[in-house]
PDB file of N, CA and C in Angstrom:
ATOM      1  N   UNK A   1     -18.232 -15.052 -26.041  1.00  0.00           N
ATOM      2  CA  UNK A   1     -18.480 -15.884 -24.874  1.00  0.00           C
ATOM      3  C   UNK A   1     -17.251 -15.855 -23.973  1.00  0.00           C
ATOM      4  N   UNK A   2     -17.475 -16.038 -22.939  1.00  0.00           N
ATOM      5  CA  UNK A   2     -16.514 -16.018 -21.938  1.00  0.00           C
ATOM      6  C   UNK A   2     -15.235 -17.367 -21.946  1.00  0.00           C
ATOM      7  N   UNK A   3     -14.086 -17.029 -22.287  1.00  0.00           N
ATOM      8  CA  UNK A   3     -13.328 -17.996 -22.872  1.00  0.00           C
ATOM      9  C   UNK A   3     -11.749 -17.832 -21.931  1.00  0.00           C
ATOM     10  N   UNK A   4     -11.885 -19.200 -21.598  1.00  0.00           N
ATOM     11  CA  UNK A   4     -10.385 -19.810 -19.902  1.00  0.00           C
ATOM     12  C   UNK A   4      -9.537 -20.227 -21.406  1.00  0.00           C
ATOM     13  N   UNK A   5      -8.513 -20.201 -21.204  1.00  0.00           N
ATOM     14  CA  UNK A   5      -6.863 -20.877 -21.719  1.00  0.00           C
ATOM     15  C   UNK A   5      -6.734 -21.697 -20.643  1.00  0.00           C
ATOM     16  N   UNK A   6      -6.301 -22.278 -20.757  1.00  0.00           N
ATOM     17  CA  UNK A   6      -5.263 -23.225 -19.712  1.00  0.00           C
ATOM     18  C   UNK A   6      -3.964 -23.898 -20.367  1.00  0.00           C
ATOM     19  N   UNK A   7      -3.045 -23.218 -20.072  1.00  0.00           N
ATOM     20  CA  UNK A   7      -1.150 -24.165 -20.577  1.00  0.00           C
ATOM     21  C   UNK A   7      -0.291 -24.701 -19.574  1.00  0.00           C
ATOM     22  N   UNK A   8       0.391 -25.363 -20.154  1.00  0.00           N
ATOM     23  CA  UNK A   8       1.742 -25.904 -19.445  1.00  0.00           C
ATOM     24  C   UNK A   8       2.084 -24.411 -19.436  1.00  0.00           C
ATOM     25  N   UNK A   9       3.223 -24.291 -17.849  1.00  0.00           N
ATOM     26  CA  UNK A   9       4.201 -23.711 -17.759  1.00  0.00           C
ATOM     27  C   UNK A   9       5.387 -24.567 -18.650  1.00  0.00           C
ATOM     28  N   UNK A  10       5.466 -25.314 -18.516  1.00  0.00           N
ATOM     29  CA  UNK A  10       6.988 -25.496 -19.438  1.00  0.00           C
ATOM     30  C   UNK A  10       6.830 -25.511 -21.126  1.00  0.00           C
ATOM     31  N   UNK A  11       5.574 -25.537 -21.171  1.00  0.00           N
ATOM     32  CA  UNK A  11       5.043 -25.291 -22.723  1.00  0.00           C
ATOM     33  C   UNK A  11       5.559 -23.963 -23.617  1.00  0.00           C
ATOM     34  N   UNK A  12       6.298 -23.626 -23.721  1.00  0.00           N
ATOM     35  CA  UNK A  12       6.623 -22.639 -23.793  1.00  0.00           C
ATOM     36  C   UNK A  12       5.734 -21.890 -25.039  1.00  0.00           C
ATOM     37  N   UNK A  13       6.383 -22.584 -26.284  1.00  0.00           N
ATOM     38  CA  UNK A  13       5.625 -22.410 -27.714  1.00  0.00           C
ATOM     39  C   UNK A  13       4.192 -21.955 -27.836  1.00  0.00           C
ATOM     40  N   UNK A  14       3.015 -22.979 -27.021  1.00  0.00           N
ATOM     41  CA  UNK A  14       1.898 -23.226 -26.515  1.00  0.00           C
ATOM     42  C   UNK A  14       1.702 -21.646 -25.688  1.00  0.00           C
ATOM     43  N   UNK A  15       2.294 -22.165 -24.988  1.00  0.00           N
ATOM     44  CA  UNK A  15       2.193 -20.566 -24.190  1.00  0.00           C
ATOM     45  C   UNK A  15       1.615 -18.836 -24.042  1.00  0.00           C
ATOM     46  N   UNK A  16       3.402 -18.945 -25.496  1.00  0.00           N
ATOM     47  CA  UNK A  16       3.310 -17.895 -26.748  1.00  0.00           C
ATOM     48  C   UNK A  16       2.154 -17.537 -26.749  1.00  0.00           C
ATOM     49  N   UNK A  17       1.892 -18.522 -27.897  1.00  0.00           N
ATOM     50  CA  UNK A  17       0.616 -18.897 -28.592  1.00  0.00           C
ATOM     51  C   UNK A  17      -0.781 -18.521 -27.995  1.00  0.00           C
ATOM     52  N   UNK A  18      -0.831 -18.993 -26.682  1.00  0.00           N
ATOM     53  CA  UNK A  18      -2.267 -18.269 -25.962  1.00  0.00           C
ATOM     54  C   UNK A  18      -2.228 -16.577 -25.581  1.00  0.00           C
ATOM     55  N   UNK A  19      -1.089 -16.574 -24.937  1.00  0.00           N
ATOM     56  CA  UNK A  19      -0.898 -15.070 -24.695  1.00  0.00           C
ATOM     57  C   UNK A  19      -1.199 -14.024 -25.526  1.00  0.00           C
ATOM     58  N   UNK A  20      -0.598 -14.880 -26.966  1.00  0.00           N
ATOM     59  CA  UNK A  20      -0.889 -13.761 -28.309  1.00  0.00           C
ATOM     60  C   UNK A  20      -2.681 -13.816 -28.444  1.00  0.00           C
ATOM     61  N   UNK A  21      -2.939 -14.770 -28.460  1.00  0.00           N
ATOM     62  CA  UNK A  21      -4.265 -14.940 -28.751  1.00  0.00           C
ATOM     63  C   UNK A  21      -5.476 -14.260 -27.300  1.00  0.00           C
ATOM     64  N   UNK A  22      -4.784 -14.311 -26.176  1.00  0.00           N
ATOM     65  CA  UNK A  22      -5.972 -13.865 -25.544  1.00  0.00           C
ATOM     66  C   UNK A  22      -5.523 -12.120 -25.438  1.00  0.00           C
ATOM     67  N   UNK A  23      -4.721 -11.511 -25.890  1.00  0.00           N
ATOM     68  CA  UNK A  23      -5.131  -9.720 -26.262  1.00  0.00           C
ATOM     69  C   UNK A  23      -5.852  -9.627 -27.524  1.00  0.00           C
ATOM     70  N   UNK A  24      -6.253 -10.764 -28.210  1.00  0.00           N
ATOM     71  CA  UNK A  24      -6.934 -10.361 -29.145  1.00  0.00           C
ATOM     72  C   UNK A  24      -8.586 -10.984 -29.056  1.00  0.00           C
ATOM     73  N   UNK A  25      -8.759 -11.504 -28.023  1.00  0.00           N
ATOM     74  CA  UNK A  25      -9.673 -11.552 -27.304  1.00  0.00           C
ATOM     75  C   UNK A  25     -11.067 -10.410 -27.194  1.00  0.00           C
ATOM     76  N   UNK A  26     -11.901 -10.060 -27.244  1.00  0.00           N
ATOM     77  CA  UNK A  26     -13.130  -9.017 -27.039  1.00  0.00           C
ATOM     78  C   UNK A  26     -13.689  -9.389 -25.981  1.00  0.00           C
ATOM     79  N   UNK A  27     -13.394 -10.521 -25.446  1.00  0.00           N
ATOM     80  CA  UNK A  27     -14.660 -10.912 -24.367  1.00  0.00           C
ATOM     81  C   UNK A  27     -14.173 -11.440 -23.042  1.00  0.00           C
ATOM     82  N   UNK A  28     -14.592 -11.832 -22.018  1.00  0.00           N
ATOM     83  CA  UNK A  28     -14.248 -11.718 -20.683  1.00  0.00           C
ATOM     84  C   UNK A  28     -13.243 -13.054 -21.170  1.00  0.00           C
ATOM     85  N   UNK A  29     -12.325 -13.042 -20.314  1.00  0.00           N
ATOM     86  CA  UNK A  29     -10.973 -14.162 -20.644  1.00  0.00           C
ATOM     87  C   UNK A  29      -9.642 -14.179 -19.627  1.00  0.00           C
ATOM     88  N   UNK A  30      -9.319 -15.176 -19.047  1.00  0.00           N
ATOM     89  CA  UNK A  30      -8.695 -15.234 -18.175  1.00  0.00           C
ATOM     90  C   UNK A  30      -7.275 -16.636 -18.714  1.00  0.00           C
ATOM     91  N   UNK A  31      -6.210 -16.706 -18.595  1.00  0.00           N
ATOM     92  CA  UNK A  31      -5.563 -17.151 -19.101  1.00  0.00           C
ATOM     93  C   UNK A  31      -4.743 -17.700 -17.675  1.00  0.00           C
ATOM     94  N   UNK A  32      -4.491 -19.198 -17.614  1.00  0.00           N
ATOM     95  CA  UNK A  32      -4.555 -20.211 -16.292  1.00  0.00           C
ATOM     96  C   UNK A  32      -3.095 -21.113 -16.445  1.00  0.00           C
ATOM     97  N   UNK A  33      -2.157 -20.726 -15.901  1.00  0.00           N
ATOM     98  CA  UNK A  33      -0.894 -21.151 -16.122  1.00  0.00           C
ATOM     99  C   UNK A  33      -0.249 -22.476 -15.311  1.00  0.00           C
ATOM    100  N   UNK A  34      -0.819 -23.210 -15.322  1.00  0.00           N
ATOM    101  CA  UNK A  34      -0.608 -24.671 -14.839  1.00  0.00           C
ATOM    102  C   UNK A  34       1.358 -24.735 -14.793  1.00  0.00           C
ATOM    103  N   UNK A  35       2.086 -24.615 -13.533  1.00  0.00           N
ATOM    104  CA  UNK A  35       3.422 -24.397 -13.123  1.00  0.00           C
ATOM    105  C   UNK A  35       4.016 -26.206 -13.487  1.00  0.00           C
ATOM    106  N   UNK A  36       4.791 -26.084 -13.963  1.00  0.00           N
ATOM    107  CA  UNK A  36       5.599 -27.251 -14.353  1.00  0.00           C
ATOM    108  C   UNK A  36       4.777 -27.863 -15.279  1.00  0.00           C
ATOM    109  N   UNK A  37       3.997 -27.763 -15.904  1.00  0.00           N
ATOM    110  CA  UNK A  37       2.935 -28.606 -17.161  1.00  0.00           C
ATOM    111  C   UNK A  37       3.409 -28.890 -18.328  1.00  0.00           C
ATOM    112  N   UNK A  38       3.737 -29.988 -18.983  1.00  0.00           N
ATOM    113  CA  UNK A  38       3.834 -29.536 -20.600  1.00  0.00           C
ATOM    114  C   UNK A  38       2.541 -29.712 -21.668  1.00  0.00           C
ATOM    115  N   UNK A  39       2.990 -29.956 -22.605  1.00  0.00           N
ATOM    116  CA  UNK A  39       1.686 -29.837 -23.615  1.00  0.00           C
ATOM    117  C   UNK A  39       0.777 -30.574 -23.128  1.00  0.00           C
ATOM    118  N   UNK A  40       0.869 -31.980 -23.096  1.00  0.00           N
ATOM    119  CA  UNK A  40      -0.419 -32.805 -22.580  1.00  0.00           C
ATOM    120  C   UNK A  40      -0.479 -33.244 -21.137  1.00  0.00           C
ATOM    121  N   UNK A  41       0.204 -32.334 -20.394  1.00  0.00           N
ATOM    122  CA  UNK A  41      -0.557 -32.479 -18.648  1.00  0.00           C
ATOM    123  C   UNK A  41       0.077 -33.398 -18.370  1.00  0.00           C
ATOM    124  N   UNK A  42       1.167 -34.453 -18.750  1.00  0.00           N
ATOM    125  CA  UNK A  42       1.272 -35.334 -17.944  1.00  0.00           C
ATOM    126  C   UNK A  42       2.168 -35.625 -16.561  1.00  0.00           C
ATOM    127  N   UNK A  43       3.051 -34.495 -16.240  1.00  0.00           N
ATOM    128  CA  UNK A  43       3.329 -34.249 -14.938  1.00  0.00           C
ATOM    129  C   UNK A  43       2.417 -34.598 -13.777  1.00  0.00           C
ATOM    130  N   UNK A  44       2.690 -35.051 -12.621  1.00  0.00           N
ATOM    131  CA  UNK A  44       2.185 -35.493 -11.764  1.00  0.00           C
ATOM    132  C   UNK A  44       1.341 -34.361 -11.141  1.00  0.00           C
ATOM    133  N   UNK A  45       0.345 -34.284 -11.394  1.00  0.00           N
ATOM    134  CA  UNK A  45      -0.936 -33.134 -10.626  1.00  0.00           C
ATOM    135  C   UNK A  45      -1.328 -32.395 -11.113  1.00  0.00           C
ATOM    136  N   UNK A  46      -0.470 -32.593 -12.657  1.00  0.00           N
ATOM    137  CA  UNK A  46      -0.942 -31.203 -13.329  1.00  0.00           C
ATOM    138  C   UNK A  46      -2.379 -31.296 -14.324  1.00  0.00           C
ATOM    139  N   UNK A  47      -2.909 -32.557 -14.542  1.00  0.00           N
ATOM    140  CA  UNK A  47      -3.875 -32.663 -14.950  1.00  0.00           C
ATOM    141  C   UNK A  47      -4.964 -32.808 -13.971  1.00  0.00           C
ATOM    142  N   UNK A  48      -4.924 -32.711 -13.148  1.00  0.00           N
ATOM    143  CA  UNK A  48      -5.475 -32.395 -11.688  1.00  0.00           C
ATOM    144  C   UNK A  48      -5.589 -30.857 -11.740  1.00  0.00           C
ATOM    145  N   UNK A  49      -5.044 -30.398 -11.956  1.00  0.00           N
ATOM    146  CA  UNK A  49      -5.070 -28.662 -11.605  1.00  0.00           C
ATOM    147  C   UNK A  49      -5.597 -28.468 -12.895  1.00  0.00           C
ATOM    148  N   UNK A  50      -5.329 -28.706 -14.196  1.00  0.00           N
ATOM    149  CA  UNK A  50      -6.316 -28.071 -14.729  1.00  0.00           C
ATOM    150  C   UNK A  50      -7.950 -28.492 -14.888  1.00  0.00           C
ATOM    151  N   UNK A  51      -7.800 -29.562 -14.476  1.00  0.00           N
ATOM    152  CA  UNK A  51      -9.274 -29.757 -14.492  1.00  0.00           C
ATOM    153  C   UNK A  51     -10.160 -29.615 -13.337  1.00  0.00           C
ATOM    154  N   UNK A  52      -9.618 -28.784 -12.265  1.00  0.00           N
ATOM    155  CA  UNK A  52      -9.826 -27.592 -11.043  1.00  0.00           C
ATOM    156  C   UNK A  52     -10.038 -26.474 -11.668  1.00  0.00           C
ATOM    157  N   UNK A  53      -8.899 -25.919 -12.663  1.00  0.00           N
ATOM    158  CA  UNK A  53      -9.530 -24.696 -13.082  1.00  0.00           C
ATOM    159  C   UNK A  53     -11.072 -24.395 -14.131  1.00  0.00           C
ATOM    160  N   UNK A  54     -10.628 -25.449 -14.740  1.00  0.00           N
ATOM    161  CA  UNK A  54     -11.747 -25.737 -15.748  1.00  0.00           C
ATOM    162  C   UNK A  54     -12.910 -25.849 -14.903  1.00  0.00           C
ATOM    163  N   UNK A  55     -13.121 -26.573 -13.842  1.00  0.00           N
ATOM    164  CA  UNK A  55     -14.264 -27.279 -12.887  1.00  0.00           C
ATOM    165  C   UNK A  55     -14.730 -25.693 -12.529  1.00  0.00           C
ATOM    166  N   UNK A  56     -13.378 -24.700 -12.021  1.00  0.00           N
ATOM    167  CA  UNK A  56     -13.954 -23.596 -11.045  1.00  0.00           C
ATOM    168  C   UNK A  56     -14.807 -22.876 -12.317  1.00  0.00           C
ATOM    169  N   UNK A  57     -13.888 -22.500 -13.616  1.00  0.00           N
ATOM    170  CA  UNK A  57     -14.404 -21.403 -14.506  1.00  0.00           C
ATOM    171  C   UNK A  57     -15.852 -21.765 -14.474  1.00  0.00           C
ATOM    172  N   UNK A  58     -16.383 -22.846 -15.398  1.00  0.00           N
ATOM    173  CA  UNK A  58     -17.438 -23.553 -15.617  1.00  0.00           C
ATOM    174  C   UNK A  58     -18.629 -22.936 -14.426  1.00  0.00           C
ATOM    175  N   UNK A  59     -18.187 -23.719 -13.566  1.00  0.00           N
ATOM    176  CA  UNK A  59     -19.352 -23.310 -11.796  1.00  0.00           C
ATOM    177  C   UNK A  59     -19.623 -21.758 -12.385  1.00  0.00           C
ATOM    178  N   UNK A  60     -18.334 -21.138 -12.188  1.00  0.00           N
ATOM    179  CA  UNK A  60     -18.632 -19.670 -12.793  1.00  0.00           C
ATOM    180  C   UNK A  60     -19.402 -18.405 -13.169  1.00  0.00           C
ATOM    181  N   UNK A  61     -19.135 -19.312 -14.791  1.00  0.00           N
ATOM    182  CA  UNK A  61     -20.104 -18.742 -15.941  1.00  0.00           C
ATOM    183  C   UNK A  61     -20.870 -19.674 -16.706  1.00  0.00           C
ATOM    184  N   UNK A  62     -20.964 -20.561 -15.936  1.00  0.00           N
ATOM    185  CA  UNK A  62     -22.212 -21.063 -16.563  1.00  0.00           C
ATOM    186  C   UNK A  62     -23.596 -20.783 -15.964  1.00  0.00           C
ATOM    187  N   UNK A  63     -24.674 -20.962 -16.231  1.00  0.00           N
ATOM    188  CA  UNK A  63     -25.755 -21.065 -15.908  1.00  0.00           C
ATOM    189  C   UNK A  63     -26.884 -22.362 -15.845  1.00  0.00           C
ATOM    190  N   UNK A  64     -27.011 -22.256 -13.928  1.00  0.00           N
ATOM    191  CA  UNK A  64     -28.056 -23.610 -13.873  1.00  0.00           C
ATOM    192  C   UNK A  64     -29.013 -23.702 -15.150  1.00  0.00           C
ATOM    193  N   UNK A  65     -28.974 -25.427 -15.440  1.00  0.00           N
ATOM    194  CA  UNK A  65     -29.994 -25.933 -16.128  1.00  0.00           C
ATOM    195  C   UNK A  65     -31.762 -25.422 -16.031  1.00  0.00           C
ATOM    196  N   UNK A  66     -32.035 -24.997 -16.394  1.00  0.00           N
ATOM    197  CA  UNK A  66     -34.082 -24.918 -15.858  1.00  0.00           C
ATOM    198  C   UNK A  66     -34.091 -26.157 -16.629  1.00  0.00           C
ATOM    199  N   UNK A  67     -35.345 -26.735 -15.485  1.00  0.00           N
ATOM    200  CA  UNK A  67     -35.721 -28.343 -15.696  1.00  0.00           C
ATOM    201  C   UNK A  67     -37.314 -27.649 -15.570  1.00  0.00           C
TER     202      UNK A  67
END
């Protein structure tokens, strides 16, 4: 399935950690570097921006509901 990362830039560890993990990835994947962030977003805007990126991916690749 089509799979977003999103980290702190100042996360460093975290970071690592996704980078390693999304070349080992098989499937469409885009990795979203939130600038000044640490682990839990709490910088001023930065939990704002990721939940922009998250909002955009989503619109994306998801697919309308059939009702």
């Amino acid at each position: 399935a089509p799979t977003l990362l999103v980290v702190g830039g100042a996360d460093h560890l975290v970071l690592d950690l996704n980078r390693d993990a999304q070349t080992r990835l098989r499937c469409e994947n885009r990795l979203e570097v939130v600038p000044g962030a640490t682990h839990l977003f709490e910088e001023p805007g930065t939990l704002e921006r990721a939940t922009e990126l998250a909002r955009d991916w989503f619109t994306d690749h998801m697919a309308p509901a059939h009702v």
